[in-house]
N, C-alpha and C. Protein backbone atom coordinates (compact mmCIF):
# COMPACT_ATOMS: atom_id res chain seq x y z
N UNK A 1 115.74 80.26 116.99
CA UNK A 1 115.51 78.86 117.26
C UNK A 1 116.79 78.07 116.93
N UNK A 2 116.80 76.47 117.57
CA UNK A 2 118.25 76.72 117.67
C UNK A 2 117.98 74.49 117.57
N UNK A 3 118.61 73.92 116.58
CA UNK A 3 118.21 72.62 116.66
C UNK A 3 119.82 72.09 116.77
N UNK A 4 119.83 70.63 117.63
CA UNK A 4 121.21 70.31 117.84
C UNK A 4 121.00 68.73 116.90
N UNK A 5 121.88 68.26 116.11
CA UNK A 5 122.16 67.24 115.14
C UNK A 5 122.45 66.20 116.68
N UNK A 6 122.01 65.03 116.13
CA UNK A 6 122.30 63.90 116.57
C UNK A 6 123.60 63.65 117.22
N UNK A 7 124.47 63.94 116.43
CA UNK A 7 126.22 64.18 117.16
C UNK A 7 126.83 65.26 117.33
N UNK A 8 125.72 65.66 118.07
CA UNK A 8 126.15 67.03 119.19
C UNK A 8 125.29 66.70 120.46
N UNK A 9 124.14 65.91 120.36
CA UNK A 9 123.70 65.67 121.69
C UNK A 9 124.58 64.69 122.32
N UNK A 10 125.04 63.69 121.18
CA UNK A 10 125.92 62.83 121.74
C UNK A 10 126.68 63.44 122.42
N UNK A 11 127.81 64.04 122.25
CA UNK A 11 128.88 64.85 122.53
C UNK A 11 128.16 65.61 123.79
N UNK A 12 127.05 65.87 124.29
CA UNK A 12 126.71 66.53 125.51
C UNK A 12 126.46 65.60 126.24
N UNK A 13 125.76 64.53 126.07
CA UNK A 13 125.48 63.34 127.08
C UNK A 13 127.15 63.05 127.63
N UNK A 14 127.82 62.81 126.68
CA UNK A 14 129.67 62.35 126.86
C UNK A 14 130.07 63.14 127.80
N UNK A 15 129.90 64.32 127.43
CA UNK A 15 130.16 65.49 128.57
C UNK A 15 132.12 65.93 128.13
N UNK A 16 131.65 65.53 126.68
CA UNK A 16 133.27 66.33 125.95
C UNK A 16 132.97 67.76 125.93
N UNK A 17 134.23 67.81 125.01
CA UNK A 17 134.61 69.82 124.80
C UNK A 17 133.52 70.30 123.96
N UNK A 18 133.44 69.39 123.06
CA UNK A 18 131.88 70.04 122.50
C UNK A 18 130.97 70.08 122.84
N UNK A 19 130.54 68.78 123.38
CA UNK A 19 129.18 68.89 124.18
C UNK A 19 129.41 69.95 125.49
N UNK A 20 129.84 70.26 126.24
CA UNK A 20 130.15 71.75 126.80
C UNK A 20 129.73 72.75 126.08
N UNK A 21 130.74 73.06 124.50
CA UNK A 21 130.25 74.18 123.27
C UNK A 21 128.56 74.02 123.55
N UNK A 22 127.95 73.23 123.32
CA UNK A 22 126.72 73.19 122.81
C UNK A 22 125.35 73.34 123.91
N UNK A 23 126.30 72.79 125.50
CA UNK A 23 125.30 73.23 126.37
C UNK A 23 124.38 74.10 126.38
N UNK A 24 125.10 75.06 126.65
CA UNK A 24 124.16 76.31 126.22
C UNK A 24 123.14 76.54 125.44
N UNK A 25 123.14 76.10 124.27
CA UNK A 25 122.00 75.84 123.11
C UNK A 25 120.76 74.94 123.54
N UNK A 26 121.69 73.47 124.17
CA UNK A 26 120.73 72.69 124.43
C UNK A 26 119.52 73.23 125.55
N UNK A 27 120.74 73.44 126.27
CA UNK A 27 120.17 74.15 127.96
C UNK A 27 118.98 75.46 127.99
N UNK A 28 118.98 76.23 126.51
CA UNK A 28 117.74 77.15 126.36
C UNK A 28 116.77 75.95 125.70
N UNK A 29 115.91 75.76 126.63
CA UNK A 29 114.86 74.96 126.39
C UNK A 29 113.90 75.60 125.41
N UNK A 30 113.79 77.02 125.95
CA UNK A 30 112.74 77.92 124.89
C UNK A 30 113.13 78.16 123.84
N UNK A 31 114.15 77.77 123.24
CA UNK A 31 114.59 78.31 121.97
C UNK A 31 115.22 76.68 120.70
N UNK A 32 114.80 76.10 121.45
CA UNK A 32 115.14 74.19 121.53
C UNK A 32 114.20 73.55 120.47
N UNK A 33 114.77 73.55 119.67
CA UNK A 33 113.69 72.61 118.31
C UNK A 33 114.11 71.11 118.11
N UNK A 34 113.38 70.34 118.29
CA UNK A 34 114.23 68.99 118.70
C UNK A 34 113.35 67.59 118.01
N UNK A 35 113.87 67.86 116.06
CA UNK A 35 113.34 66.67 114.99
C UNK A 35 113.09 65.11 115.94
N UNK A 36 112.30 64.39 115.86
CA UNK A 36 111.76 63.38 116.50
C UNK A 36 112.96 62.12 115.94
N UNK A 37 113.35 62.50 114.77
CA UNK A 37 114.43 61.23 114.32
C UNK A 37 115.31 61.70 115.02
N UNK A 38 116.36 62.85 115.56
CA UNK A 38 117.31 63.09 116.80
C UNK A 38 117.01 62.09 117.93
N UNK A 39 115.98 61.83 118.17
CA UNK A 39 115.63 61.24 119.34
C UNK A 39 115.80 59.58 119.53
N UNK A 40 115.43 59.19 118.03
CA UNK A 40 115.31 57.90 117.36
C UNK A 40 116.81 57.89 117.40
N UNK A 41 117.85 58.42 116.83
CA UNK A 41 119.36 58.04 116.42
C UNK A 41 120.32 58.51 118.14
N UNK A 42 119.70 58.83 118.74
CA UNK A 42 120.16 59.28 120.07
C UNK A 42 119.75 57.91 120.92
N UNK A 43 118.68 57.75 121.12
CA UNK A 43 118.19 56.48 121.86
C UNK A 43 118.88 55.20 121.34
N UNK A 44 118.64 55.19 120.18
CA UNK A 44 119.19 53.90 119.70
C UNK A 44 121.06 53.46 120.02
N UNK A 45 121.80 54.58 119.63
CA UNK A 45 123.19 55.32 120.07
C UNK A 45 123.40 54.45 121.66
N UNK A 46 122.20 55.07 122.05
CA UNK A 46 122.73 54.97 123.87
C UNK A 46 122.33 54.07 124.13
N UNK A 47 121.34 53.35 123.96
CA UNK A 47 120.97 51.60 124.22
C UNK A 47 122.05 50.86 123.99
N UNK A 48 122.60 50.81 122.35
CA UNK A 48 123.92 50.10 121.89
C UNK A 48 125.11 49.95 122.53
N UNK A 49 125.02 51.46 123.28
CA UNK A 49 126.88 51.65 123.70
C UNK A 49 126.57 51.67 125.37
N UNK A 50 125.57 51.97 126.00
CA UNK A 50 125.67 51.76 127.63
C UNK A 50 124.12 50.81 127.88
N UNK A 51 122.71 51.84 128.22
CA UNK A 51 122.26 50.94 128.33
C UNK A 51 120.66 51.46 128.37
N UNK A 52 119.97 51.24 128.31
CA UNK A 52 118.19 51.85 128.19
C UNK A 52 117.62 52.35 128.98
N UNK A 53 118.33 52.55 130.31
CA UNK A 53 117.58 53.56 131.65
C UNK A 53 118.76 54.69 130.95
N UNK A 54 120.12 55.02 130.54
CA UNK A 54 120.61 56.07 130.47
C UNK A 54 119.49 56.83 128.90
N UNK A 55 119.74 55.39 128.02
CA UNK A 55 118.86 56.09 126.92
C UNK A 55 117.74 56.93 127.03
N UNK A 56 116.53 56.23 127.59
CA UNK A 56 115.53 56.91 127.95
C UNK A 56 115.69 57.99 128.76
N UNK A 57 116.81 58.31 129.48
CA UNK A 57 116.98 59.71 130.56
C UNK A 57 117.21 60.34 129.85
N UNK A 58 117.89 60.11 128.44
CA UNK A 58 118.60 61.29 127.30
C UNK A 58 117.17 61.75 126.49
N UNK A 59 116.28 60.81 126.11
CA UNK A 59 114.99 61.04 125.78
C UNK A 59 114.33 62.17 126.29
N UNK A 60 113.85 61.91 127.98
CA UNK A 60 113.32 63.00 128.62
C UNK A 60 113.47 63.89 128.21
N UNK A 61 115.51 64.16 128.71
CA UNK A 61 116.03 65.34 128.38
C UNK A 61 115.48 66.64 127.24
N UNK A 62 116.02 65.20 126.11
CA UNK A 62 115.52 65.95 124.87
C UNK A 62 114.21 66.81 124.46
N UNK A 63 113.47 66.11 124.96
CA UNK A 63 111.80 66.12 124.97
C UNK A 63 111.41 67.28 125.69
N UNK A 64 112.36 67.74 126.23
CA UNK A 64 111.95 69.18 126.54
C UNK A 64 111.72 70.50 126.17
N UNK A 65 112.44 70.38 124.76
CA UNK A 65 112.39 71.20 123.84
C UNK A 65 111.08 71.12 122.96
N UNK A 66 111.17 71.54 122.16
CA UNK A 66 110.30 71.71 120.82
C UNK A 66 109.95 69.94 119.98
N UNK A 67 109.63 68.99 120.20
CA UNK A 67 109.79 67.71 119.38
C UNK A 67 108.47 68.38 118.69
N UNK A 68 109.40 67.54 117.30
CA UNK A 68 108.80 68.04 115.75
C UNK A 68 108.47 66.61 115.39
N UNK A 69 107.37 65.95 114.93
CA UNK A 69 107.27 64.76 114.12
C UNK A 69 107.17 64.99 112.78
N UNK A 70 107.54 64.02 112.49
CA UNK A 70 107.68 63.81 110.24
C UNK A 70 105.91 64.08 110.07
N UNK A 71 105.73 64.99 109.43
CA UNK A 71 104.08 64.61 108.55
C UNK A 71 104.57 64.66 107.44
N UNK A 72 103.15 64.33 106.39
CA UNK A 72 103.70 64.18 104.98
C UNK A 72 104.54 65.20 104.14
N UNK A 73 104.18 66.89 104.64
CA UNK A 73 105.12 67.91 104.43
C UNK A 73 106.27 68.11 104.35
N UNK A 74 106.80 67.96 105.82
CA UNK A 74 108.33 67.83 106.08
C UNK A 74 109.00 66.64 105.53
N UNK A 75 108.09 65.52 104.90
CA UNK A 75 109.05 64.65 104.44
C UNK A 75 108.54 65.13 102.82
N UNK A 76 108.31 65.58 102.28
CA UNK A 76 108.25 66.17 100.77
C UNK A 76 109.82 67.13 101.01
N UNK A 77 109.34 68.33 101.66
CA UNK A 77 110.47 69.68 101.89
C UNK A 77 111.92 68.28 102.07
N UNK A 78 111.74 67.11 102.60
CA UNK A 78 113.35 66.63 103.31
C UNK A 78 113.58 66.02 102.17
N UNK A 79 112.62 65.62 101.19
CA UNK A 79 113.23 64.23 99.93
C UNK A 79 113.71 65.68 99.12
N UNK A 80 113.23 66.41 98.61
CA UNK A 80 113.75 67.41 97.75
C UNK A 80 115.11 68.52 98.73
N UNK A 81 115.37 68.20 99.83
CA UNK A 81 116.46 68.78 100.11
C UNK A 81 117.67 68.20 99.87
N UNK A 82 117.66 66.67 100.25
CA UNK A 82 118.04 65.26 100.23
C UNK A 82 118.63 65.35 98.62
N UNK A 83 117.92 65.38 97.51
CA UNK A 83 118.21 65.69 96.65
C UNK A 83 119.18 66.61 96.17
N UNK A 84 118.98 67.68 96.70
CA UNK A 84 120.08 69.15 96.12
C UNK A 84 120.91 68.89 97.16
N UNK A 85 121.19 68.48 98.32
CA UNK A 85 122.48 68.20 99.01
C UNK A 85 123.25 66.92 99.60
N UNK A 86 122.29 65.92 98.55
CA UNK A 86 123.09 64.55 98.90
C UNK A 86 123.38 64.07 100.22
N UNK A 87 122.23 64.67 101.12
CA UNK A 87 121.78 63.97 102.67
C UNK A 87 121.05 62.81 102.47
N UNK A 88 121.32 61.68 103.25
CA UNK A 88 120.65 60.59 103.73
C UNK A 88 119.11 61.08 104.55
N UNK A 89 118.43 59.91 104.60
CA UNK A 89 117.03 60.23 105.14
C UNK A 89 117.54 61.02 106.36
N UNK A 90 117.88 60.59 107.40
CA UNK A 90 117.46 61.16 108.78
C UNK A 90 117.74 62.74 108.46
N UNK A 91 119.78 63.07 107.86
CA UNK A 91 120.03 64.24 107.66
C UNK A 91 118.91 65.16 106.93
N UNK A 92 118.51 65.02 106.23
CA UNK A 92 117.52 65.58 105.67
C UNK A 92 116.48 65.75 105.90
N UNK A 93 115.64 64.87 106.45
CA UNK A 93 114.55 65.24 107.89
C UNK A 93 115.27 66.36 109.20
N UNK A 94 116.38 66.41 109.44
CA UNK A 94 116.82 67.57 110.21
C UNK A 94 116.97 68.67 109.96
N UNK A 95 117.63 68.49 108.83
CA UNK A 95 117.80 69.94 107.79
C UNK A 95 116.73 70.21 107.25
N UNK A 96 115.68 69.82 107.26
CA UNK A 96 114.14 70.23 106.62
C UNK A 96 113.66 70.89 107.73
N UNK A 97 113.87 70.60 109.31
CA UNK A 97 113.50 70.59 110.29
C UNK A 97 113.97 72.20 110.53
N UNK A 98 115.12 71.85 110.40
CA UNK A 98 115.89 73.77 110.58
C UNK A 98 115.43 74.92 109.85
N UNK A 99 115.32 74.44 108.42
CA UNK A 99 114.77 74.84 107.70
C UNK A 99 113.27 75.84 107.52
N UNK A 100 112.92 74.57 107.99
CA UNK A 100 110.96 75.16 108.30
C UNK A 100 110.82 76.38 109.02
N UNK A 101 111.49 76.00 110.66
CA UNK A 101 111.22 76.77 111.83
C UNK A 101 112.69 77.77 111.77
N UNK A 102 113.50 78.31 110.51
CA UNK A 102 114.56 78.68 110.78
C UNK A 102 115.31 78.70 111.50
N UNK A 103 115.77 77.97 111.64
CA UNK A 103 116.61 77.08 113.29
C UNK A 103 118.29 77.06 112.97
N UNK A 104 119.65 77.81 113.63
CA UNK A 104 120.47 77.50 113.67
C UNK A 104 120.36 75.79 114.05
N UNK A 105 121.52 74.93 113.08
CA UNK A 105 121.67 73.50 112.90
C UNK A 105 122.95 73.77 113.07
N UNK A 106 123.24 72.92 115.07
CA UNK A 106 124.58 72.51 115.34
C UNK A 106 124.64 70.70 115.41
N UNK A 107 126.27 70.93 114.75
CA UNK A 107 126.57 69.65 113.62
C UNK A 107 128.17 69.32 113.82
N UNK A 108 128.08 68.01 114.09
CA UNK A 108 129.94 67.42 113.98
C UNK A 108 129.68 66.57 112.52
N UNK A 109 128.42 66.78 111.89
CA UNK A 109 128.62 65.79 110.75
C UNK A 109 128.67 66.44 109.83
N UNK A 110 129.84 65.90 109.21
CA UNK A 110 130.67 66.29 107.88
C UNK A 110 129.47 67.15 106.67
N UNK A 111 128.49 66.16 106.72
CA UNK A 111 127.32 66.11 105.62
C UNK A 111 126.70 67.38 105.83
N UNK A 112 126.54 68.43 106.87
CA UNK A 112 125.89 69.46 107.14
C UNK A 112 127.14 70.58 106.86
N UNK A 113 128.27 69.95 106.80
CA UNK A 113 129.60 71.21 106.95
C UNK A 113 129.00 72.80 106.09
N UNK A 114 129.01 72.53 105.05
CA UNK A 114 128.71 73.24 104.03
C UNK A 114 127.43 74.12 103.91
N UNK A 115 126.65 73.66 104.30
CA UNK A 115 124.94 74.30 104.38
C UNK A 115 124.52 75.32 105.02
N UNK A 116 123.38 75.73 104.92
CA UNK A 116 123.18 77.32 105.53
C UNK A 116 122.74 77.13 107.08
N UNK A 117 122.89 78.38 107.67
CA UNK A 117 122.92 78.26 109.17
C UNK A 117 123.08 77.06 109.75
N UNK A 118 124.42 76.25 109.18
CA UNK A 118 124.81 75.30 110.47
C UNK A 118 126.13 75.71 111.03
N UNK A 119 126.27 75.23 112.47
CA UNK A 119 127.12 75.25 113.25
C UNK A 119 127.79 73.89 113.40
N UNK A 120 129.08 74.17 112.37
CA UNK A 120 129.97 73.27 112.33
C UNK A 120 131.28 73.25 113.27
N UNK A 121 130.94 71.60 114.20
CA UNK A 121 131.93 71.24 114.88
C UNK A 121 132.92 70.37 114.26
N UNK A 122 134.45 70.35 114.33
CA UNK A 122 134.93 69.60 113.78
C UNK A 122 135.31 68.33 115.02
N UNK A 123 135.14 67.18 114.97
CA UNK A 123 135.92 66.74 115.94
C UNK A 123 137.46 66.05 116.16
């Protein structure tokens, strides 16, 4: 299973060198685990910087995979991860997310560099 961080979908919508790297990942739909806050920091991203018919097309996209919502579980497992690795809410709802469903976590953010099964992009 295979979950992509918030700024790596970016980077595929952009249609940079990474988002290329990461196609592939994204593009196996069956193997696609896709945290519901990705979707929240992706939409919001693309409303800000172009405009809310591209946002919502990135939505679809996403939504094709695996979407995971927060229950009270995954946000227990994310505050105590949050804790031992000094992630902010969303990061830590993702990395709880990888976590659960053992999910390679591909990542341009610094905050995941270090952690287990992520796939660190530098940009």
């Amino acid at each position: 299973m295979n979950i992509v961080d918030s700024s790596c979908w970016l980077e595929y919508f952009a249609g940079s060198k990474i988002g290329d790297e990461v196609s592939e990942v994204i593009e196996d739909i069956e193997n696609l685990v896709v945290p519901s806050i990705t979707i929240f920091e992706v939409v919001k991203k693309l409303i800000l910087e172009l405009d809310e018919d591209r946002a919502l097309f990135a939505a679809a996209h996403m939504k094709q995979g695996k979407v995971i919502d927060v229950d009270s579980d995954l946000a227990i497992f994310a505050a105590k991860l949050s804790r031992e690795n000094t992630l902010a809410m969303a990061d830590s709802l993702i990395y709880a997310t990888a976590k659960k469903y053992n999910a390679r976590l591909y990542s341009t953010d610094k905050h995941f560099k270090d952690l287990d099964n992520v796939m660190y992009y530098k940009k």
